[in-house]
N, C-alpha and C. Protein backbone atom coordinates (compact mmCIF):
# COMPACT_ATOMS: atom_id res chain seq x y z
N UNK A 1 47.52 95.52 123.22
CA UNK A 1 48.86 94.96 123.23
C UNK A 1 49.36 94.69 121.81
N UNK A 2 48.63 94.50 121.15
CA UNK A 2 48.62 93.83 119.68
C UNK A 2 49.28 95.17 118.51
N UNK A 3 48.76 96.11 119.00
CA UNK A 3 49.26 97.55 118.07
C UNK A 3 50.56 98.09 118.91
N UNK A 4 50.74 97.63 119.79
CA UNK A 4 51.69 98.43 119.82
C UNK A 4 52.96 97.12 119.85
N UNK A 5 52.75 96.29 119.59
CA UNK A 5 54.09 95.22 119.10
C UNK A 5 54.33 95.22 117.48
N UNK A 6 52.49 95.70 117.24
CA UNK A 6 52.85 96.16 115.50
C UNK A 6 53.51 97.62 115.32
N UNK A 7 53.73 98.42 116.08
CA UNK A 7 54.56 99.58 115.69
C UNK A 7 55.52 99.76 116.29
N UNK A 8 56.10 98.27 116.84
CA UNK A 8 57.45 98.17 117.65
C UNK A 8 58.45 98.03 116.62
N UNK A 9 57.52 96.09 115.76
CA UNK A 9 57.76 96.39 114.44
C UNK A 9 57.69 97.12 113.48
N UNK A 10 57.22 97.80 113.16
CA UNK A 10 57.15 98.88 112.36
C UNK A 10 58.53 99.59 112.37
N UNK A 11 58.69 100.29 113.48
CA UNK A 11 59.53 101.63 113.99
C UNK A 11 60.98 100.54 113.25
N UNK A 12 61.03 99.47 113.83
CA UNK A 12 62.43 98.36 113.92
C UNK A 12 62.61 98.48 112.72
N UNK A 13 61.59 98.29 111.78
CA UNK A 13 61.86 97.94 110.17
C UNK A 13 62.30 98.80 109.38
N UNK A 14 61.60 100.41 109.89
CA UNK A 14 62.06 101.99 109.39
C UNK A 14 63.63 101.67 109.66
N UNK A 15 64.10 101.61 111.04
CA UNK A 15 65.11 102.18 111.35
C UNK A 15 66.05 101.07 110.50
N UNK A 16 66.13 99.89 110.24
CA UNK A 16 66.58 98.66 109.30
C UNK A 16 67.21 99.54 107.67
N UNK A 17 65.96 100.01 107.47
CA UNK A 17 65.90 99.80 106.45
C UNK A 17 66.43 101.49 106.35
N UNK A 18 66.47 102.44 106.93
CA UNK A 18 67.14 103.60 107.27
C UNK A 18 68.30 103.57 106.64
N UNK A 19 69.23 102.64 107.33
CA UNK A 19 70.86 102.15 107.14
C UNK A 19 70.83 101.74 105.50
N UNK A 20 69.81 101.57 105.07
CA UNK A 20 70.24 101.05 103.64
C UNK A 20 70.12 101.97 102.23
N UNK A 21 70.35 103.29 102.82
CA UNK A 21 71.07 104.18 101.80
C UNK A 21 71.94 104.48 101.20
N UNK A 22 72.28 105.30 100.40
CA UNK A 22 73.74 105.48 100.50
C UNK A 22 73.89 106.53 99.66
N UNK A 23 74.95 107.16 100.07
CA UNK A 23 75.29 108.61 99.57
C UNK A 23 75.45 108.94 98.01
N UNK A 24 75.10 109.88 97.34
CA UNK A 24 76.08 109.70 96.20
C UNK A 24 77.38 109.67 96.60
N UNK A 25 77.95 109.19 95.40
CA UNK A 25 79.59 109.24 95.04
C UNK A 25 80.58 110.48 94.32
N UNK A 26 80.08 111.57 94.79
CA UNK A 26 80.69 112.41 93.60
C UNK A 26 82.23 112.98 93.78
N UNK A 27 82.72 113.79 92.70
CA UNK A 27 84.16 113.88 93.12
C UNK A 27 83.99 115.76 93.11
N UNK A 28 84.11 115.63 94.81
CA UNK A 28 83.70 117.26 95.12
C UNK A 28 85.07 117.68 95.46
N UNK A 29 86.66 117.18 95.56
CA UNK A 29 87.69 117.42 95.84
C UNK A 29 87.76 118.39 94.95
N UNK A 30 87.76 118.97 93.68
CA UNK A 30 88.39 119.83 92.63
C UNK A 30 89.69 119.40 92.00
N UNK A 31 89.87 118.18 92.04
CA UNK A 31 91.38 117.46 91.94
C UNK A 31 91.13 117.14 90.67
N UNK A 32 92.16 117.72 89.48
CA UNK A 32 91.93 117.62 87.94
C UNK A 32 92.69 116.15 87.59
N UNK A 33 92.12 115.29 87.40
CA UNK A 33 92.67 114.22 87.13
C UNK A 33 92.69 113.61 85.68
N UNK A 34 92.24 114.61 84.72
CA UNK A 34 92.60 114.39 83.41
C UNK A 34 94.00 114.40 82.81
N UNK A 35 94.95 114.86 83.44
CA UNK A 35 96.35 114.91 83.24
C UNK A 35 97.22 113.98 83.47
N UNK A 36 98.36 113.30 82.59
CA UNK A 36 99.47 112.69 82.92
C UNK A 36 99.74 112.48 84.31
N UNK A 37 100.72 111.24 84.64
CA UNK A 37 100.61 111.03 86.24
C UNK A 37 102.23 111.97 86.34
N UNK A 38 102.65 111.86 84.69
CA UNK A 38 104.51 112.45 85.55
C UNK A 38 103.97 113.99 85.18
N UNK A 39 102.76 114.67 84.98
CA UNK A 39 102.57 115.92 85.03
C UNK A 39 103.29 116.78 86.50
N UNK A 40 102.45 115.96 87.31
CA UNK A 40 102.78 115.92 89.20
C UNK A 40 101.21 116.50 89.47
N UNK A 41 101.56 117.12 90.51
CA UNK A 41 100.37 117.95 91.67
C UNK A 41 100.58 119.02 91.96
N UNK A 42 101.79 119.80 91.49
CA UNK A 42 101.96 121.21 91.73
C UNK A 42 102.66 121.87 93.21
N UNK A 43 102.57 120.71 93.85
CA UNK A 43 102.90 121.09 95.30
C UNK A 43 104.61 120.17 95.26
N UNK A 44 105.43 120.98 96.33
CA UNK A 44 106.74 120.67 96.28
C UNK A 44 106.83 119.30 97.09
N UNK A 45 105.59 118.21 97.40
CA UNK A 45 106.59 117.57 98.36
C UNK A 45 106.55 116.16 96.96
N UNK A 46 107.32 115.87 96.74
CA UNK A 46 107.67 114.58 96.09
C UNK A 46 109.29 113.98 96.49
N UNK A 47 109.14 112.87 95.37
CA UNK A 47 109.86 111.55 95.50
C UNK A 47 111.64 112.65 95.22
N UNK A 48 112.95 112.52 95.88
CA UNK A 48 113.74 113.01 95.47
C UNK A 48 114.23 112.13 94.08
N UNK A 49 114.84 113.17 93.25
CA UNK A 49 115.55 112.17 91.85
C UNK A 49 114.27 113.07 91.06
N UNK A 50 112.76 113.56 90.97
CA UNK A 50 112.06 113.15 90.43
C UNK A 50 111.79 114.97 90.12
N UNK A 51 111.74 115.40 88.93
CA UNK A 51 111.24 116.25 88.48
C UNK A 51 109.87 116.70 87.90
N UNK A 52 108.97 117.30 88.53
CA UNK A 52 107.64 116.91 88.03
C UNK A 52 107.45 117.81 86.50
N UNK A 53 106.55 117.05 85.74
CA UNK A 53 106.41 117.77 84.26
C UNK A 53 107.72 116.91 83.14
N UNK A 54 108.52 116.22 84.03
CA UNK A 54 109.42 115.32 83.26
C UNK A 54 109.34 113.97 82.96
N UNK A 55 108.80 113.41 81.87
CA UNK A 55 108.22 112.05 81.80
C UNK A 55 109.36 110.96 81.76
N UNK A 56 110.67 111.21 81.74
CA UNK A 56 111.53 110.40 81.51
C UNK A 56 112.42 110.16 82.63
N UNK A 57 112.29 111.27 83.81
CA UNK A 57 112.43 110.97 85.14
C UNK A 57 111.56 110.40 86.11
N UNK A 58 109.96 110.14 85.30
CA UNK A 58 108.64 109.72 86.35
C UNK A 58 109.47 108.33 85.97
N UNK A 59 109.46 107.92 84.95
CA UNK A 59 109.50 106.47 84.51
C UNK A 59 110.75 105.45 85.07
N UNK A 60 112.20 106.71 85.42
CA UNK A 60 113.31 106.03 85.93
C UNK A 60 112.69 105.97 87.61
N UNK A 61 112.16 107.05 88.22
CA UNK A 61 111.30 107.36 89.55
C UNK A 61 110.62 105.76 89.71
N UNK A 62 109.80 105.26 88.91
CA UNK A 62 109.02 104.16 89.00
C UNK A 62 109.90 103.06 88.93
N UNK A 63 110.94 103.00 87.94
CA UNK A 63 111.56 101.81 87.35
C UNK A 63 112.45 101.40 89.19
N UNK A 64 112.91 102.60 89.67
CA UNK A 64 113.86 102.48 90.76
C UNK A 64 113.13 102.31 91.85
N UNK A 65 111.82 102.68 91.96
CA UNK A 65 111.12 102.30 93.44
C UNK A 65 110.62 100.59 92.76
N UNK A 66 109.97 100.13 91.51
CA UNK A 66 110.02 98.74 91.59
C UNK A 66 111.25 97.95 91.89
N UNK A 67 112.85 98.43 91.73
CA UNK A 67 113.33 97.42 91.73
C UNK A 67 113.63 97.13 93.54
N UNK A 68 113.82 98.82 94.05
CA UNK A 68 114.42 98.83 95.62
C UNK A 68 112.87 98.14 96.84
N UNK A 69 111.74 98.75 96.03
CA UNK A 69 110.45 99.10 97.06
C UNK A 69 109.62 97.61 97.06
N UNK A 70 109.66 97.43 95.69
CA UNK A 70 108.43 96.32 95.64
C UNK A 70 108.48 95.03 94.87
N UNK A 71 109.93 94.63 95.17
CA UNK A 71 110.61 93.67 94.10
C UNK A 71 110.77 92.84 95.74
N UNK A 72 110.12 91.41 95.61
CA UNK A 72 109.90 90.43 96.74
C UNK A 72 111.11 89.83 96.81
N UNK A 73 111.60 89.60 95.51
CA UNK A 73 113.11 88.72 95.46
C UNK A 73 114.40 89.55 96.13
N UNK A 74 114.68 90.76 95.90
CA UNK A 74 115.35 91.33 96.32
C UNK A 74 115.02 91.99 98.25
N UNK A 75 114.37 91.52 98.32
CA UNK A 75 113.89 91.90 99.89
C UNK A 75 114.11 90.59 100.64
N UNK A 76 113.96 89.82 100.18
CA UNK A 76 114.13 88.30 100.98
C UNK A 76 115.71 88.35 100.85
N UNK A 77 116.75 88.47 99.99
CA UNK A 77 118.23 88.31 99.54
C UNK A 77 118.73 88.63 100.98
């Protein structure tokens, strides 16, 4: 009776301690993220107003979604 409550525990402690791996983290997307953010992504769906590769339209793009999108004072008004 005695061995096999010790490899009840046993098996319990494997499977415990199983869960406590963990994957690497690597970045397998191919997504070049060394570049400018107003560079863009190459793909047509973006923000309208916003020209990608134009840094002086990313910045009005940003300036106008903080004041309409994420400005608390103006959402409570």
């Amino acid at each position: 009776m005695k061995p096999r409550i010790t490899i009840i525990f046993l098996a319990a402690g494997l499977a415990a301690l199983a869960g406590c791996t963990e994957k690497p983290q690597t970045l397998e997307s191919g997504v070049k993220v060394d570049s400018a953010a107003f560079q863009g992504t190459g793909y047509p769906f973006a923000a309208a107003g916003w020209k990608q590769g134009e840094k002086a339209s990313w910045e009005q793009q940003l300036k106008t979604r903080t004041v309409n999108g994420q400005n608390e004072y103006t959402k409570v008004r």
